[in-house]
Every structure is written in structure tokens, then in C-alpha cells.
N, C-alpha and C. Protein backbone atom coordinates (compact mmCIF):
# COMPACT_ATOMS: atom_id res chain seq x y z
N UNK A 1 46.30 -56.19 58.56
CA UNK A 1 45.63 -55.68 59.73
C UNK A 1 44.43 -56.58 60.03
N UNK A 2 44.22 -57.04 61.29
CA UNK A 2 43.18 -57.77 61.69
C UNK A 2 41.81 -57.31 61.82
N UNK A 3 40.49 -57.45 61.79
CA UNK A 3 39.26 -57.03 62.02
C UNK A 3 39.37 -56.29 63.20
N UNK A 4 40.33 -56.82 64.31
CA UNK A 4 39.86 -56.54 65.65
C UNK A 4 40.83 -55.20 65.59
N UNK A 5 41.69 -54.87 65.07
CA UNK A 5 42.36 -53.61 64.85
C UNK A 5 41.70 -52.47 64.20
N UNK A 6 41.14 -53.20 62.96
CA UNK A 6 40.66 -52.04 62.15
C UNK A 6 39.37 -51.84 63.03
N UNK A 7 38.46 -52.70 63.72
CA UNK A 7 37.52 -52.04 64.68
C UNK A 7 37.74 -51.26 65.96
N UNK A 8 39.15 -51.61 66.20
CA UNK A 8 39.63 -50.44 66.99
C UNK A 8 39.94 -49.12 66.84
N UNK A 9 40.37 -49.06 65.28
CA UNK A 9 40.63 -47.77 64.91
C UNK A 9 39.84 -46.81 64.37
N UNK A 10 38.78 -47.58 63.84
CA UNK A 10 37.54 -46.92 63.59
C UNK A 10 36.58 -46.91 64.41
N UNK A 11 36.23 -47.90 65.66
CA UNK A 11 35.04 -47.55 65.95
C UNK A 11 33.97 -48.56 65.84
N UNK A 12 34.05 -48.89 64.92
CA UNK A 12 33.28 -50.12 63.93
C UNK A 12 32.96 -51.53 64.53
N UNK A 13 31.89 -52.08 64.49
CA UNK A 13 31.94 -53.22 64.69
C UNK A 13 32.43 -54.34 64.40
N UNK A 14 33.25 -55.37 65.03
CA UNK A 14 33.89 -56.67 63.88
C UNK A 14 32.95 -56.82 63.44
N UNK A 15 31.91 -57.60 63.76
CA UNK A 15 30.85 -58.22 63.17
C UNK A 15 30.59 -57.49 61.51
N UNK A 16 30.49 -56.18 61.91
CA UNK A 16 30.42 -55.28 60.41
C UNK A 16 31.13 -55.13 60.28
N UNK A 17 32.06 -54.93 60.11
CA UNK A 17 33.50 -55.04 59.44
C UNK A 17 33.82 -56.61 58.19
N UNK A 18 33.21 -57.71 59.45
CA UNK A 18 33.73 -58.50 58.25
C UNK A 18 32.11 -59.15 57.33
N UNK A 19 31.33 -58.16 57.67
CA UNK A 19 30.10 -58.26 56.29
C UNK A 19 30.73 -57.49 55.46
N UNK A 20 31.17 -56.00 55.60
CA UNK A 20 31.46 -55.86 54.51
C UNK A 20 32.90 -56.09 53.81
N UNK A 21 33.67 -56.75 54.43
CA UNK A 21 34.34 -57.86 53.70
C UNK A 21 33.97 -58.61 53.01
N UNK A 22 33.03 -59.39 53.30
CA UNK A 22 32.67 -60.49 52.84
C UNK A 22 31.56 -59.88 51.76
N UNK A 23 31.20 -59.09 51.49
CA UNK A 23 30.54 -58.56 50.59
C UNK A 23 28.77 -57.96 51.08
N UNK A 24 28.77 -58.57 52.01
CA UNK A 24 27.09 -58.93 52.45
C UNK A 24 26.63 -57.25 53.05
N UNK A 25 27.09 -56.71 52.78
CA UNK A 25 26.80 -55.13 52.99
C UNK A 25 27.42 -54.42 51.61
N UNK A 26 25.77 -53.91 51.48
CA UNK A 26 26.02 -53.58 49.37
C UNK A 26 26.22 -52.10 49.05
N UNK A 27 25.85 -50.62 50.16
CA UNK A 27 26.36 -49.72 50.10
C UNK A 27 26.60 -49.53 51.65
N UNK A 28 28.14 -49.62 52.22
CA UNK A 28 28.11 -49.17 53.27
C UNK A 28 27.64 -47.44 53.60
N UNK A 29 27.53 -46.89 54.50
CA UNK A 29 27.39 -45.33 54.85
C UNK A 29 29.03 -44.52 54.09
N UNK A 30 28.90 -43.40 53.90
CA UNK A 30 30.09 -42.94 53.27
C UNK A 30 31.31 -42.54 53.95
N UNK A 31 30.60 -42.14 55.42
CA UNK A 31 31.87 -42.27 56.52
C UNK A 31 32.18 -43.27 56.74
N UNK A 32 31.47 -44.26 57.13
CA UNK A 32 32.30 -45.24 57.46
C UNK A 32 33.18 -45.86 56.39
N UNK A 33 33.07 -45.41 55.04
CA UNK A 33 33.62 -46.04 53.98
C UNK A 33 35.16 -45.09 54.38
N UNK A 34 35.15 -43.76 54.37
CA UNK A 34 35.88 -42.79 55.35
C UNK A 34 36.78 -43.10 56.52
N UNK A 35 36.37 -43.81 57.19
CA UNK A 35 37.08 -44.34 58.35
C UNK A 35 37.87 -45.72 57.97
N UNK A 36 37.09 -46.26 57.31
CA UNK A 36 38.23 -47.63 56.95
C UNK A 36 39.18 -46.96 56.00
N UNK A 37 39.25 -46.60 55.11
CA UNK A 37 40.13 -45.72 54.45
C UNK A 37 41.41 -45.26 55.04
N UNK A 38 40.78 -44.55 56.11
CA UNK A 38 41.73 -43.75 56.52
C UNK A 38 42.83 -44.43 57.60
N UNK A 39 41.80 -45.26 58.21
CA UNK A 39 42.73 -46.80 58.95
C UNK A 39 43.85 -47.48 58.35
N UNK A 40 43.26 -47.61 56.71
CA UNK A 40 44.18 -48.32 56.01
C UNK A 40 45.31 -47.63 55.26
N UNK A 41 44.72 -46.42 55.00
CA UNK A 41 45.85 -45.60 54.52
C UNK A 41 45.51 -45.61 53.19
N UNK A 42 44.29 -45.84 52.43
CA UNK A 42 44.13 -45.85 51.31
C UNK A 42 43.25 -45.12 50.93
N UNK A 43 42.87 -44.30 49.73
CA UNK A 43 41.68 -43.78 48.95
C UNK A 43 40.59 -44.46 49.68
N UNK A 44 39.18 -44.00 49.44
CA UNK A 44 38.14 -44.59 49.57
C UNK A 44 37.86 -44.75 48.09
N UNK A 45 38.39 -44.93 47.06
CA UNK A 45 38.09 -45.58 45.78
C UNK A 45 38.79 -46.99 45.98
N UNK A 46 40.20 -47.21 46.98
CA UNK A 46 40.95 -48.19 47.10
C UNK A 46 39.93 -49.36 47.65
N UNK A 47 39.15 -48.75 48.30
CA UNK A 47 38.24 -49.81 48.44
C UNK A 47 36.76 -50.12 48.16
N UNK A 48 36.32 -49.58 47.40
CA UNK A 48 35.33 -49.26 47.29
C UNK A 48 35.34 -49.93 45.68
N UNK A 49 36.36 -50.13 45.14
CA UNK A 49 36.33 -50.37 43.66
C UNK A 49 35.87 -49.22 42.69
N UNK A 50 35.46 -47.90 42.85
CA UNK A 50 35.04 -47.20 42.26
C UNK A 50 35.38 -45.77 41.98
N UNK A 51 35.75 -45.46 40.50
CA UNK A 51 36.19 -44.56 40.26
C UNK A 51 35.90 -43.11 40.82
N UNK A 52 37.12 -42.01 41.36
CA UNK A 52 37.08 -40.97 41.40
C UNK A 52 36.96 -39.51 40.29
N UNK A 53 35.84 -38.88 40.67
CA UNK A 53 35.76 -38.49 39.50
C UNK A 53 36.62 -37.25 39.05
């Protein structure tokens, strides 16, 4: 999926979208961690690297 999709489906800015790709955004907000998730079809641990407890 491209930046410009997943900012379509969320809402989101490319620009922020691909900081926090690129790492340069160190806790995103928890919805928006929420919304990419749910774009992608994955956990928000799937991306987030971090265990559910």
C-alpha cells in the first residue's frame, strides 16, 4: 500500500505518515496508531513492535 493510500484511508498526512515510517516520530498518538492498523489490517502491536498484554 502506498503513503498516498494509507493517507487516504486514514486521514493522515503523507508527510506524517512517512516520519513515522522512517522512524522520526518516537510515540505516535494512540489513534492514530489505531487508524493505521486498521488500514492495514493488522494489530496495533503489528506495528508498533510492542507487546500486548
Amino acid at each position: 500500500m502506498s503513503l498516498r493510500e494509507l493517507a487516504a484511508l486514514t486521514g493522515l498526512d503523507r508527510g506524517y505518515l512517512s516520519r513515522i515510517e522512517r522512524g522520526q516520530v518516537r510515540e505516535p498518538a494512540v489513534d492514530r496508531v489505531l487508524s493505521i492498523a486498521t488500514a492495514l489490517g493488522v494489530s496495533p502491536a503489528a506495528i508498533t513492535h510492542e507487546e500486548t498484554p
